[in-house]
N, C-alpha and C. Protein backbone atom coordinates (compact mmCIF):
# COMPACT_ATOMS: atom_id res chain seq x y z
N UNK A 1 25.97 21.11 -17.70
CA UNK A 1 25.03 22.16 -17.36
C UNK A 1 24.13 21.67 -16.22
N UNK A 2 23.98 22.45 -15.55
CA UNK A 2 23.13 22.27 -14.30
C UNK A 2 21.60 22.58 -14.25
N UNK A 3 20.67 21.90 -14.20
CA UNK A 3 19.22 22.43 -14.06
C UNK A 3 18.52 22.38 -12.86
N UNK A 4 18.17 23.16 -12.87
CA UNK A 4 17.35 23.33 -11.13
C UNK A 4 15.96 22.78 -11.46
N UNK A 5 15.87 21.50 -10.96
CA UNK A 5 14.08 20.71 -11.05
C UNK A 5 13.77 21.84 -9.95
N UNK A 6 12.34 21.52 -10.19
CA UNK A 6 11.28 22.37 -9.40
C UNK A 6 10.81 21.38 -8.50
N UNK A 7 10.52 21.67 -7.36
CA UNK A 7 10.13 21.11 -6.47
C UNK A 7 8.34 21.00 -6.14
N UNK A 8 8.03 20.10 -7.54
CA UNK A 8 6.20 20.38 -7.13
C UNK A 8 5.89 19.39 -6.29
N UNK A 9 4.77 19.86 -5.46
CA UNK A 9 4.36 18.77 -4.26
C UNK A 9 3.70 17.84 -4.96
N UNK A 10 3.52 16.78 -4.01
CA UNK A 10 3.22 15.35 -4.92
C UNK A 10 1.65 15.24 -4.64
N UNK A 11 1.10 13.90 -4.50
CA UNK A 11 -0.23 13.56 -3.41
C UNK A 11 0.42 12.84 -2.97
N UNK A 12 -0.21 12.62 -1.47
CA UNK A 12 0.52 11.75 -0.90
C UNK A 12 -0.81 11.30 -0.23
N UNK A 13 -0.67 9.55 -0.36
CA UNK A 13 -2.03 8.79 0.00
C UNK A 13 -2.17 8.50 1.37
N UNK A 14 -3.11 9.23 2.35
CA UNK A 14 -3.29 8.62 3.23
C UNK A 14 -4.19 7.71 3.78
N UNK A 15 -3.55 6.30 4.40
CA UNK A 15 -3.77 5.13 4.72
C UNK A 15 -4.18 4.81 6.03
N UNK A 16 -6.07 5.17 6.01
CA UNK A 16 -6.38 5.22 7.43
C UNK A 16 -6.16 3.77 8.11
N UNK A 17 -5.84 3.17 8.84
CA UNK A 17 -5.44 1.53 9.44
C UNK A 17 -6.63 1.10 8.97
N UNK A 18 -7.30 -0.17 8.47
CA UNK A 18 -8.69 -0.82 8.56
C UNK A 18 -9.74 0.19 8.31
N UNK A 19 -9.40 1.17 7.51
CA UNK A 19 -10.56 1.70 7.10
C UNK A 19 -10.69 2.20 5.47
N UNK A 20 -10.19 3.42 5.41
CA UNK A 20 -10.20 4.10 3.77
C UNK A 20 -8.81 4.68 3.75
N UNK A 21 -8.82 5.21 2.29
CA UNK A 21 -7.42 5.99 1.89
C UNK A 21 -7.57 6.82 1.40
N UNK A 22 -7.43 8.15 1.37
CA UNK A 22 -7.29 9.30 0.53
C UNK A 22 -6.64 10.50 0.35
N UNK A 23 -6.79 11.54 0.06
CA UNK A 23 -5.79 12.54 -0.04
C UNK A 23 -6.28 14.06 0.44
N UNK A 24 -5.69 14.96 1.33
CA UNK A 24 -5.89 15.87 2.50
C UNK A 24 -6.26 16.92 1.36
N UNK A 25 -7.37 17.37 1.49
CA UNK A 25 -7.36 18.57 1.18
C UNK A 25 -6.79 19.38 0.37
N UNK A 26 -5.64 20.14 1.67
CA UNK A 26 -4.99 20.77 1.40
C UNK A 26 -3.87 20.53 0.69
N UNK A 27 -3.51 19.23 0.83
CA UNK A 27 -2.42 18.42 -0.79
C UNK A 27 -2.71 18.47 -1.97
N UNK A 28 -4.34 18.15 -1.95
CA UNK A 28 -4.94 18.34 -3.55
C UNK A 28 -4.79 19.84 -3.64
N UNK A 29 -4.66 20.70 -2.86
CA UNK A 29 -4.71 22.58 -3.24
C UNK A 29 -3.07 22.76 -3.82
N UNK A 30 -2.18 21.72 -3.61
CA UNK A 30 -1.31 21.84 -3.49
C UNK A 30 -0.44 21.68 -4.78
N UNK A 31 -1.34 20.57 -4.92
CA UNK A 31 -0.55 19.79 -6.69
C UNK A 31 -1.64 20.12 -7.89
N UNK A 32 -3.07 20.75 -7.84
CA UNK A 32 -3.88 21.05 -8.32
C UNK A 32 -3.62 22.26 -8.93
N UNK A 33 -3.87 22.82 -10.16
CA UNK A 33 -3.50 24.25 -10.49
C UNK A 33 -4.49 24.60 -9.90
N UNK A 34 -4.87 26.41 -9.95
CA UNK A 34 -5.67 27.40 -8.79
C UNK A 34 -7.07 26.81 -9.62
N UNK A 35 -7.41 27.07 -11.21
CA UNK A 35 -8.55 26.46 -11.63
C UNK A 35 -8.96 25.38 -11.65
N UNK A 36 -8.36 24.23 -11.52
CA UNK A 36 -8.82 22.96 -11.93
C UNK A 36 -8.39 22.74 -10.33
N UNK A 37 -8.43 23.23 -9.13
CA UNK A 37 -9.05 22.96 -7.48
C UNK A 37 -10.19 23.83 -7.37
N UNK A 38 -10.55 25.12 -7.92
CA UNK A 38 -11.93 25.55 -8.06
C UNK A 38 -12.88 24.81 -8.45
N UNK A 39 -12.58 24.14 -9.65
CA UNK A 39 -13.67 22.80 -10.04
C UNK A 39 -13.52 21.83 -9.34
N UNK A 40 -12.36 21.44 -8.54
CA UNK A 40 -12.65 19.80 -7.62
C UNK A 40 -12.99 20.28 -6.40
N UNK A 41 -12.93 21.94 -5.73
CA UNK A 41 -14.01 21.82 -4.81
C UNK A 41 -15.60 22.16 -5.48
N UNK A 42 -16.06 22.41 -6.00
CA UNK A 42 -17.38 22.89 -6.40
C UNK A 42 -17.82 21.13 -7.06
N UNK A 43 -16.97 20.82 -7.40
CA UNK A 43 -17.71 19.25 -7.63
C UNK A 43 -17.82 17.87 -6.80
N UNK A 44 -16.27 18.49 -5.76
CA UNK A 44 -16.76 17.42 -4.02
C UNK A 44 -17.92 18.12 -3.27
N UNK A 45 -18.26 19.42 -3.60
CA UNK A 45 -18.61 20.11 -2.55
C UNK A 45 -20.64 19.22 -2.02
N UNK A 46 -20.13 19.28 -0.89
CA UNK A 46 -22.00 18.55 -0.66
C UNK A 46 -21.39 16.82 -0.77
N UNK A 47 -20.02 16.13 -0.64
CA UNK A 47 -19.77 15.03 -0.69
C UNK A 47 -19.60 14.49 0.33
N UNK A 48 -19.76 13.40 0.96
CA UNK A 48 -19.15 12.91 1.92
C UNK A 48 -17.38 12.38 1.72
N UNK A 49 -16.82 13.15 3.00
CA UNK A 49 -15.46 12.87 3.17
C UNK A 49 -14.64 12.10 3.81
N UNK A 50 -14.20 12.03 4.43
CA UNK A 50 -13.36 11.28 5.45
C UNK A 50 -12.85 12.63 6.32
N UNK A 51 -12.14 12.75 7.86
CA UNK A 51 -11.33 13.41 8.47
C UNK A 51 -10.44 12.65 9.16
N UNK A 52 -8.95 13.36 8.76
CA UNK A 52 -7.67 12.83 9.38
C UNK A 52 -7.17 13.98 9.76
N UNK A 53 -6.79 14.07 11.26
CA UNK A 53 -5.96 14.95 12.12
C UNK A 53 -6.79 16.16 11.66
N UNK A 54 -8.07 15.86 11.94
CA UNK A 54 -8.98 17.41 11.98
C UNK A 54 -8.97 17.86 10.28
N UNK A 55 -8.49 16.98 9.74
CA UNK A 55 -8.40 17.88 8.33
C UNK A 55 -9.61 16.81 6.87
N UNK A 56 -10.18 17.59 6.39
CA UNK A 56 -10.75 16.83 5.25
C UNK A 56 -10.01 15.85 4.78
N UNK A 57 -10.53 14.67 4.41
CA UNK A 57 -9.61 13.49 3.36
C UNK A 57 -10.69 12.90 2.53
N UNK A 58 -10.58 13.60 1.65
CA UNK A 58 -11.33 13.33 0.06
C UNK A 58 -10.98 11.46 -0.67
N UNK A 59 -12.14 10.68 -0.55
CA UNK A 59 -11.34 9.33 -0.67
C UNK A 59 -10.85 8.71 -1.75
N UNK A 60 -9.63 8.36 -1.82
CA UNK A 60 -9.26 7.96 -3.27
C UNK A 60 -9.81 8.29 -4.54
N UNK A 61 -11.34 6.78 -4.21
CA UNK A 61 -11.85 7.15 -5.79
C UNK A 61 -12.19 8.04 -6.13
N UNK A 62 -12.69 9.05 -5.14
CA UNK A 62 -13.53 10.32 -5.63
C UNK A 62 -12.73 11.26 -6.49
N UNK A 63 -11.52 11.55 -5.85
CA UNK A 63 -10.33 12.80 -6.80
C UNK A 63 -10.39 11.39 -7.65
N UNK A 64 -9.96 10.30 -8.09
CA UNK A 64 -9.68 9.82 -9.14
C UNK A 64 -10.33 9.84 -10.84
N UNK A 65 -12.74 9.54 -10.07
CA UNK A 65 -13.49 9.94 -10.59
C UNK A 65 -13.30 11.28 -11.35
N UNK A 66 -13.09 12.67 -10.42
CA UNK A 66 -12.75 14.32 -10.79
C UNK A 66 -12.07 13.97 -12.16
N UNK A 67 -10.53 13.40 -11.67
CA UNK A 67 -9.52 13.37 -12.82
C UNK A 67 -9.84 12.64 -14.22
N UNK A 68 -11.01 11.29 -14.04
CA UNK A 68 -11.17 11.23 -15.33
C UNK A 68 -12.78 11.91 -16.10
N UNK A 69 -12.91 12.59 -15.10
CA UNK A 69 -14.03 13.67 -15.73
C UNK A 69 -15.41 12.32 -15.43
N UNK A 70 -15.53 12.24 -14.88
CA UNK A 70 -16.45 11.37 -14.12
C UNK A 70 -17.59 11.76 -13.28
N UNK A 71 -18.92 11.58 -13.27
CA UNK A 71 -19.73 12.31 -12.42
C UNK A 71 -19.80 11.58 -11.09
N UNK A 72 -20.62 12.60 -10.44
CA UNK A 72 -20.49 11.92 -8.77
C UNK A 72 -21.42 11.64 -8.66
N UNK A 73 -21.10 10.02 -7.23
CA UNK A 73 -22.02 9.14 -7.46
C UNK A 73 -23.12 9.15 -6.29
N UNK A 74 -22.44 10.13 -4.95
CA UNK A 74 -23.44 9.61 -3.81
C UNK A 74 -23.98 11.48 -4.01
């Protein structure tokens, strides 16, 4: 029998050279269900970010903090 996996998008970490690492935005909109990215923007929101190729990059620990229900620190 044949099953068709689903193709869910992953995160994918980006690795600024000599600086930080984190994940775009629009990746976290991506692998995030629609409610639980309503709460990780309303709880980055007012955070400091990173930008790669013009686009937000939320840094590592911070989505990591979100995921274990963690408050924010700056």
């Amino acid at each position: 029998m044949n099953k068709k996996r689903l193709n869910k998008p992953k995160l994918k970490l980006i690795k600024v050279k000599n600086a930080y690492s984190g994940y775009l935005i629009s990746n976290i909109k991506e692998v995030l269900e629609p409610e639980k990215f309503a709460e990780f923007s309303s709880w980055i929101s007012g955070q400091t970010v990173g930008v790669y190729k013009g686009e937000p990059l939320v840094y590592e620990y911070d989505l990591v903090r979100f995921l274990k229900g963690l408050p924010i620190l700056d």
